[in-house]
PDB file of N, CA and C in Angstrom:
ATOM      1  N   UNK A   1      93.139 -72.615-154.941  1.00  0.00           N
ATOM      2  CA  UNK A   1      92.230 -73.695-154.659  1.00  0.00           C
ATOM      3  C   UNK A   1      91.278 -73.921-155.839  1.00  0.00           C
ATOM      4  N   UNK A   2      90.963 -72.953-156.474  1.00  0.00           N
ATOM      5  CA  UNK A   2      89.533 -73.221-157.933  1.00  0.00           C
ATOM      6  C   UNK A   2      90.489 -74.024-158.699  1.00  0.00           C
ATOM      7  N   UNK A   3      91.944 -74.141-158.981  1.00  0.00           N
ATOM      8  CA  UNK A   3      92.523 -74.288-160.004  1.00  0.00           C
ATOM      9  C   UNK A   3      92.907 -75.985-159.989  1.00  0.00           C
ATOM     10  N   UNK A   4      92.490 -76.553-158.363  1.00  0.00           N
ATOM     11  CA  UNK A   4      92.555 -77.745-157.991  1.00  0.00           C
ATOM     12  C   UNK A   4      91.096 -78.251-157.676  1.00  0.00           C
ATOM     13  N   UNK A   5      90.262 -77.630-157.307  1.00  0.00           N
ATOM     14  CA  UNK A   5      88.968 -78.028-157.057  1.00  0.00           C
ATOM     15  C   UNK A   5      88.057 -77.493-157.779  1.00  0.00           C
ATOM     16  N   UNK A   6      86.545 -78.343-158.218  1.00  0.00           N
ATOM     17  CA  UNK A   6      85.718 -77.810-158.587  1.00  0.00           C
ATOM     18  C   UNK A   6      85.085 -76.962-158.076  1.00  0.00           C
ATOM     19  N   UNK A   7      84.526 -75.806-158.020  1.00  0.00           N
ATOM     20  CA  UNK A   7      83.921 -75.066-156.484  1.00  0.00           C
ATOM     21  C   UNK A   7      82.888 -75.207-157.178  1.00  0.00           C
ATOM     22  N   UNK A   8      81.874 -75.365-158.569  1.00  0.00           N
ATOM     23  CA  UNK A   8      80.666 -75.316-158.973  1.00  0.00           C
ATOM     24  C   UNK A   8      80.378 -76.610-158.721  1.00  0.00           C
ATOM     25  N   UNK A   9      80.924 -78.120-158.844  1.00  0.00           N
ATOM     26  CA  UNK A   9      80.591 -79.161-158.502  1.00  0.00           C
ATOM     27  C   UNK A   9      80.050 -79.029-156.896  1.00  0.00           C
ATOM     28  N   UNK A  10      81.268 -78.410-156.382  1.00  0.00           N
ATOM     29  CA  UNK A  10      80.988 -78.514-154.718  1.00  0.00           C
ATOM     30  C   UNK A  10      79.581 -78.191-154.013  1.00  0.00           C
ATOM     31  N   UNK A  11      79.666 -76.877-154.845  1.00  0.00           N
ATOM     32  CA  UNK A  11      78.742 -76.003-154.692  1.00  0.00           C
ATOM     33  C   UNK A  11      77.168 -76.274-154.755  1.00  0.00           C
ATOM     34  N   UNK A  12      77.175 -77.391-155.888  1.00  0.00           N
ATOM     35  CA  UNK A  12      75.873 -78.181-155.751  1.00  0.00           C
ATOM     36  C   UNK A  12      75.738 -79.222-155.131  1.00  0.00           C
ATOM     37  N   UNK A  13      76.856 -79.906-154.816  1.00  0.00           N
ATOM     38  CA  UNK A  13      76.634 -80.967-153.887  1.00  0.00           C
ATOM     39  C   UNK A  13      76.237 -80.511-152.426  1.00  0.00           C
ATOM     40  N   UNK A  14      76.816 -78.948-152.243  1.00  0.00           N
ATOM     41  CA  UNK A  14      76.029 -78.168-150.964  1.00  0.00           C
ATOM     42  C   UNK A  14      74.576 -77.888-150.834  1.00  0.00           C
ATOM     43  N   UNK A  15      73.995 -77.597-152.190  1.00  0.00           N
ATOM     44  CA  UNK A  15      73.048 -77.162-152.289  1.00  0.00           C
ATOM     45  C   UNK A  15      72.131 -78.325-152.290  1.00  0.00           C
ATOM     46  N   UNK A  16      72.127 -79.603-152.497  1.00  0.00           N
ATOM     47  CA  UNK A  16      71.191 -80.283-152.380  1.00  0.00           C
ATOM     48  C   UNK A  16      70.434 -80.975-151.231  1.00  0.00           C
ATOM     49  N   UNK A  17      69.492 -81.076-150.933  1.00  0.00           N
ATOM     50  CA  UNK A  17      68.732 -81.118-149.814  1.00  0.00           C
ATOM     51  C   UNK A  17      68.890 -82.148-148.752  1.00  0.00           C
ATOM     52  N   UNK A  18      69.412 -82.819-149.616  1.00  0.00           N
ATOM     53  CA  UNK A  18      69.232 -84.446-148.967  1.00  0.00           C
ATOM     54  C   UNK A  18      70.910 -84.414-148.489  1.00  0.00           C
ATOM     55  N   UNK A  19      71.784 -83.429-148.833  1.00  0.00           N
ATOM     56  CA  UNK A  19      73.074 -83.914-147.834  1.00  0.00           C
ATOM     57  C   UNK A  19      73.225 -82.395-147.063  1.00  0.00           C
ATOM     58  N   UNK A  20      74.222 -82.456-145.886  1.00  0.00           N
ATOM     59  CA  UNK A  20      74.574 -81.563-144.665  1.00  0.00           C
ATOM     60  C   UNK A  20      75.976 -82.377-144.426  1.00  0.00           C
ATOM     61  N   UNK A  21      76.647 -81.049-144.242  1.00  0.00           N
ATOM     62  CA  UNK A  21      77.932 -81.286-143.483  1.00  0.00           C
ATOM     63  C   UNK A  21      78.525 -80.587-142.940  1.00  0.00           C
ATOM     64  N   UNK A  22      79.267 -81.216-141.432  1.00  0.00           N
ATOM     65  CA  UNK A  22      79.878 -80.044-140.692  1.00  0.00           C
ATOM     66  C   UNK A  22      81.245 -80.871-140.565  1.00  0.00           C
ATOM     67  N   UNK A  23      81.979 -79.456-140.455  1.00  0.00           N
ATOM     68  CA  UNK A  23      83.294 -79.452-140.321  1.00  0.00           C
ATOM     69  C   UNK A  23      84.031 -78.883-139.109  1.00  0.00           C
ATOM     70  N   UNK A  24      84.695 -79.649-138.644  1.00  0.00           N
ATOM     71  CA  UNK A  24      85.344 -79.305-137.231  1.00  0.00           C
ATOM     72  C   UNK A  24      86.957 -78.976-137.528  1.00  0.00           C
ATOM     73  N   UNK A  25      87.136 -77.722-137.397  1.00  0.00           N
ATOM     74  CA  UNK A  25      88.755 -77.627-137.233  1.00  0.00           C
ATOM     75  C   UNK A  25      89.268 -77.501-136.726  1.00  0.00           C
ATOM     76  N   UNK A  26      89.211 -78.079-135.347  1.00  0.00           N
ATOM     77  CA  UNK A  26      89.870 -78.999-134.333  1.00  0.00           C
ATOM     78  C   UNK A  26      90.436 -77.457-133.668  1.00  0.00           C
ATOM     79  N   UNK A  27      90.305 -76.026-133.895  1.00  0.00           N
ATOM     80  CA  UNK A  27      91.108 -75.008-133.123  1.00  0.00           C
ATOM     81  C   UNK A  27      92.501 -74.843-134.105  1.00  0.00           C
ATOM     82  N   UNK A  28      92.016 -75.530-135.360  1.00  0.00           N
ATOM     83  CA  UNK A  28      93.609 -75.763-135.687  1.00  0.00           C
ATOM     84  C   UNK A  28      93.764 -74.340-137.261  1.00  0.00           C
ATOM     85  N   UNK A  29      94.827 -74.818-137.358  1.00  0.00           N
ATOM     86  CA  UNK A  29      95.661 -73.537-138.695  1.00  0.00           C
ATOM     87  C   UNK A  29      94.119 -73.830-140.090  1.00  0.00           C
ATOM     88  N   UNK A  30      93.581 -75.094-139.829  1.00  0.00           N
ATOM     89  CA  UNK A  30      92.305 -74.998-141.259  1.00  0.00           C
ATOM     90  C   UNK A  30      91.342 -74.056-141.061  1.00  0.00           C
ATOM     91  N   UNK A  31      90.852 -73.579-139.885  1.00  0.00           N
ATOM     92  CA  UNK A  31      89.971 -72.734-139.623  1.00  0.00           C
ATOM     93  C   UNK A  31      89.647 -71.609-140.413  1.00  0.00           C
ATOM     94  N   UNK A  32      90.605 -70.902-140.692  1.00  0.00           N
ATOM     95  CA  UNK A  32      90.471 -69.414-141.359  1.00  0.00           C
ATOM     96  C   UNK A  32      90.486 -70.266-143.086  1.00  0.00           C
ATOM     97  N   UNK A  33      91.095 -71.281-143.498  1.00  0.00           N
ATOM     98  CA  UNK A  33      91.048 -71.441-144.807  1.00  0.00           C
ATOM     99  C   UNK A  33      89.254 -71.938-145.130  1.00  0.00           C
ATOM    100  N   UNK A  34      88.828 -72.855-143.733  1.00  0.00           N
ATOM    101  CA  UNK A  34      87.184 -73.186-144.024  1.00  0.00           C
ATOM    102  C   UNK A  34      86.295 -72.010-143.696  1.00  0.00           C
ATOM    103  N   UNK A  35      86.423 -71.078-143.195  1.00  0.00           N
ATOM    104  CA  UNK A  35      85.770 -70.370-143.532  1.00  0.00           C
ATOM    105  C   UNK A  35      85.142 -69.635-144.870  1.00  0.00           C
ATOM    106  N   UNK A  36      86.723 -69.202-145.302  1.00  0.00           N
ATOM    107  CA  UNK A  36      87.181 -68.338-146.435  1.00  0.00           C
ATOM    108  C   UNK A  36      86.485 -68.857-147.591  1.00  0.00           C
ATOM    109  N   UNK A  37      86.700 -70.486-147.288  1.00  0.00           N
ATOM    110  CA  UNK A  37      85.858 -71.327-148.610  1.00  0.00           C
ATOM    111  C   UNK A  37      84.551 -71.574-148.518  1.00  0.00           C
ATOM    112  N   UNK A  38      83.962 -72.139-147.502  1.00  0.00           N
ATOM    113  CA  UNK A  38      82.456 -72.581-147.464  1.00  0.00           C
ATOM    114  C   UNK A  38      81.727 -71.568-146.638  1.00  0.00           C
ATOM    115  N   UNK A  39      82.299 -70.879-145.902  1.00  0.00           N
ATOM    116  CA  UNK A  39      81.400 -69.187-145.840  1.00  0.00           C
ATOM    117  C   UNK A  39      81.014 -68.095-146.665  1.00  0.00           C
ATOM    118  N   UNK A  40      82.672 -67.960-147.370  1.00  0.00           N
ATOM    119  CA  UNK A  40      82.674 -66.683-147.946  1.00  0.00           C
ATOM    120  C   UNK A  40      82.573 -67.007-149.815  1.00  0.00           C
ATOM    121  N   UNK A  41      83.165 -68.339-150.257  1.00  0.00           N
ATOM    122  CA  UNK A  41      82.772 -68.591-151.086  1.00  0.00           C
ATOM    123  C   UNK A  41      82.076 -69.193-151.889  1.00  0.00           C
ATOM    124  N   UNK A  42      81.706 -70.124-150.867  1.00  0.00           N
ATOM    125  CA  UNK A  42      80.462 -71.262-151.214  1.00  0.00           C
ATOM    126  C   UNK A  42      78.807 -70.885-150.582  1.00  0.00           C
ATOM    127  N   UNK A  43      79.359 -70.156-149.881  1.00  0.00           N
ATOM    128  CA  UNK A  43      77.924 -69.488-149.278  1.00  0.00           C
ATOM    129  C   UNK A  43      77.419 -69.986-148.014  1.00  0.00           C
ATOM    130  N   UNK A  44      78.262 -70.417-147.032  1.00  0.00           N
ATOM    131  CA  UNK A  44      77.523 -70.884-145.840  1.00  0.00           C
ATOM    132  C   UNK A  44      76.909 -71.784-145.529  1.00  0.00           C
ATOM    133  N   UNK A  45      77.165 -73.081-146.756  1.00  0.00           N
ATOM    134  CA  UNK A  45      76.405 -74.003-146.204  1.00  0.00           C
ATOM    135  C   UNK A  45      76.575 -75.106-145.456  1.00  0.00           C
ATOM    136  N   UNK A  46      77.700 -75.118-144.754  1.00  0.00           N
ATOM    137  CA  UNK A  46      77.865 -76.518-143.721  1.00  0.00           C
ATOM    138  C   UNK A  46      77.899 -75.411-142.421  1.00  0.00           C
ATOM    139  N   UNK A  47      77.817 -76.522-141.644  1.00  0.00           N
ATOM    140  CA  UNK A  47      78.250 -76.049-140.127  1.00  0.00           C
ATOM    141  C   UNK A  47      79.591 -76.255-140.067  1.00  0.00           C
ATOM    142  N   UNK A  48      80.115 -74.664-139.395  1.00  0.00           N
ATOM    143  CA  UNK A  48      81.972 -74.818-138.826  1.00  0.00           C
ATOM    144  C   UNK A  48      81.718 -75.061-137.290  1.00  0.00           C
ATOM    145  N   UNK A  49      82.131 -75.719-136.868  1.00  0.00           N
ATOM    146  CA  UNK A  49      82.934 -75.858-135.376  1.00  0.00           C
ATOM    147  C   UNK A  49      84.180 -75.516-135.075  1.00  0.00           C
ATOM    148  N   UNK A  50      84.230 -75.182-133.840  1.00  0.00           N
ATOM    149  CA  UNK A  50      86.031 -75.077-133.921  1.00  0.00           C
ATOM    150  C   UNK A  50      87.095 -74.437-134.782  1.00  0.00           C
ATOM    151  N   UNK A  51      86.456 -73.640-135.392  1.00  0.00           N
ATOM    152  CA  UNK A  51      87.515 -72.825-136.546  1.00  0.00           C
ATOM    153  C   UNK A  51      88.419 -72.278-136.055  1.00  0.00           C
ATOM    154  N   UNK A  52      88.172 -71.449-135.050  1.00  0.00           N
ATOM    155  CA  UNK A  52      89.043 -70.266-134.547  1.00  0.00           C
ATOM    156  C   UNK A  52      90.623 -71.349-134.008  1.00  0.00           C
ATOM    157  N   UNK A  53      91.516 -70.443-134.691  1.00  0.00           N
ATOM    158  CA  UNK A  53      93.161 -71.180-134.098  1.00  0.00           C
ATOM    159  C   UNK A  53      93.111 -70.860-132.357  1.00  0.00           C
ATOM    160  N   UNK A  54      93.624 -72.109-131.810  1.00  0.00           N
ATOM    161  CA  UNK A  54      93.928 -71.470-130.532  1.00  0.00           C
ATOM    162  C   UNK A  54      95.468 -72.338-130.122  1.00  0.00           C
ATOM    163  N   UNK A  55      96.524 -72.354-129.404  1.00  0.00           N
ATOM    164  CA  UNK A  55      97.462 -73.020-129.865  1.00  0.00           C
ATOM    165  C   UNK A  55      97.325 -73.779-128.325  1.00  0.00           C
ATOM    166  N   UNK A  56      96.334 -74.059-127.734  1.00  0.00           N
ATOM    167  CA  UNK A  56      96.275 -74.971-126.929  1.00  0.00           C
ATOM    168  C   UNK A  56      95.222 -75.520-127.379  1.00  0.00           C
ATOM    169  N   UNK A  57      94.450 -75.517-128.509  1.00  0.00           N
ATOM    170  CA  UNK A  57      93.763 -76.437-129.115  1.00  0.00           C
ATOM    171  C   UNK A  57      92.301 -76.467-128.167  1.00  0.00           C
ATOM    172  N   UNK A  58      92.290 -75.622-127.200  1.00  0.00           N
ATOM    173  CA  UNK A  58      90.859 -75.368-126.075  1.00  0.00           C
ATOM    174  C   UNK A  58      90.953 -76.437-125.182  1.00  0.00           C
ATOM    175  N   UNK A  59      92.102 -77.098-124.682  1.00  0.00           N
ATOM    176  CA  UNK A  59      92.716 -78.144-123.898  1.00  0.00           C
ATOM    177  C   UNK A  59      92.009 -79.566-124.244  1.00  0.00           C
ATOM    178  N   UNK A  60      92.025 -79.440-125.450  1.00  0.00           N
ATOM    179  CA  UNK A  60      91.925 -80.591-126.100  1.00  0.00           C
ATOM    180  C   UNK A  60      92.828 -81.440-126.672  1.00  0.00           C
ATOM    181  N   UNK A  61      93.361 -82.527-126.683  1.00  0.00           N
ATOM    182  CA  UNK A  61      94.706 -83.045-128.003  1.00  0.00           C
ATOM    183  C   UNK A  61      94.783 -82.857-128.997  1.00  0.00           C
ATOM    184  N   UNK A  62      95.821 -82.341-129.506  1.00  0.00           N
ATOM    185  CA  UNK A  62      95.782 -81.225-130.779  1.00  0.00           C
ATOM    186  C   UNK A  62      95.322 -82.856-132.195  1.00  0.00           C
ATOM    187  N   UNK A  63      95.713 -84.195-131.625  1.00  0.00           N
ATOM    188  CA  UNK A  63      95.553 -85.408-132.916  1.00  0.00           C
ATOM    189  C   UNK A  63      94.441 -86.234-132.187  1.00  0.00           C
ATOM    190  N   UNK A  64      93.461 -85.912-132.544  1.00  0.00           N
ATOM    191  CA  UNK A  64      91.818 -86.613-132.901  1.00  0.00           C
ATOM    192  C   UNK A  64      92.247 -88.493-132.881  1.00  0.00           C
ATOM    193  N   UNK A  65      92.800 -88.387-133.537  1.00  0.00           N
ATOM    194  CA  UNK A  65      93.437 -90.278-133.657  1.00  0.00           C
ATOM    195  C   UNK A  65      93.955 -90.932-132.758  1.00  0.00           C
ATOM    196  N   UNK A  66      93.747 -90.449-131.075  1.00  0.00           N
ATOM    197  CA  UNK A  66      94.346 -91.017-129.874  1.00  0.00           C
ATOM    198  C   UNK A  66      94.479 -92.794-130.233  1.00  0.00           C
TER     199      UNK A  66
END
């Protein structure tokens, strides 16, 4: 992922005051990769929802785009 993305660009666009972002991974397979990145390597700064895989999706529809 560093070798496709900036993570120091990112990294300040996290850090600045005036933006916030959360990310929802729907229960789905992105969960463990958003963590890994904006927890463990970016430092925690958005809100995760929904990370954890569950393969009934928490009886939700697994496609957001009904």
């Amino acid at each position: 992922m560093k070798t496709q993305f900036d993570f120091n660009a990112i990294r300040g666009l996290l850090n600045r005051s005036d933006f916030k972002m959360v990310l929802d991974g729907l229960n789905g397979a992105v969960g463990p990769y958003a963590k890994s990145i904006f927890q463990e390597e970016l430092g925690n700064k958005i809100l995760l929802v929904n990370c954890d895989p569950d393969p009934t999706f928490k009886g939700l529809h697994p496609d957001p785009n009904l």
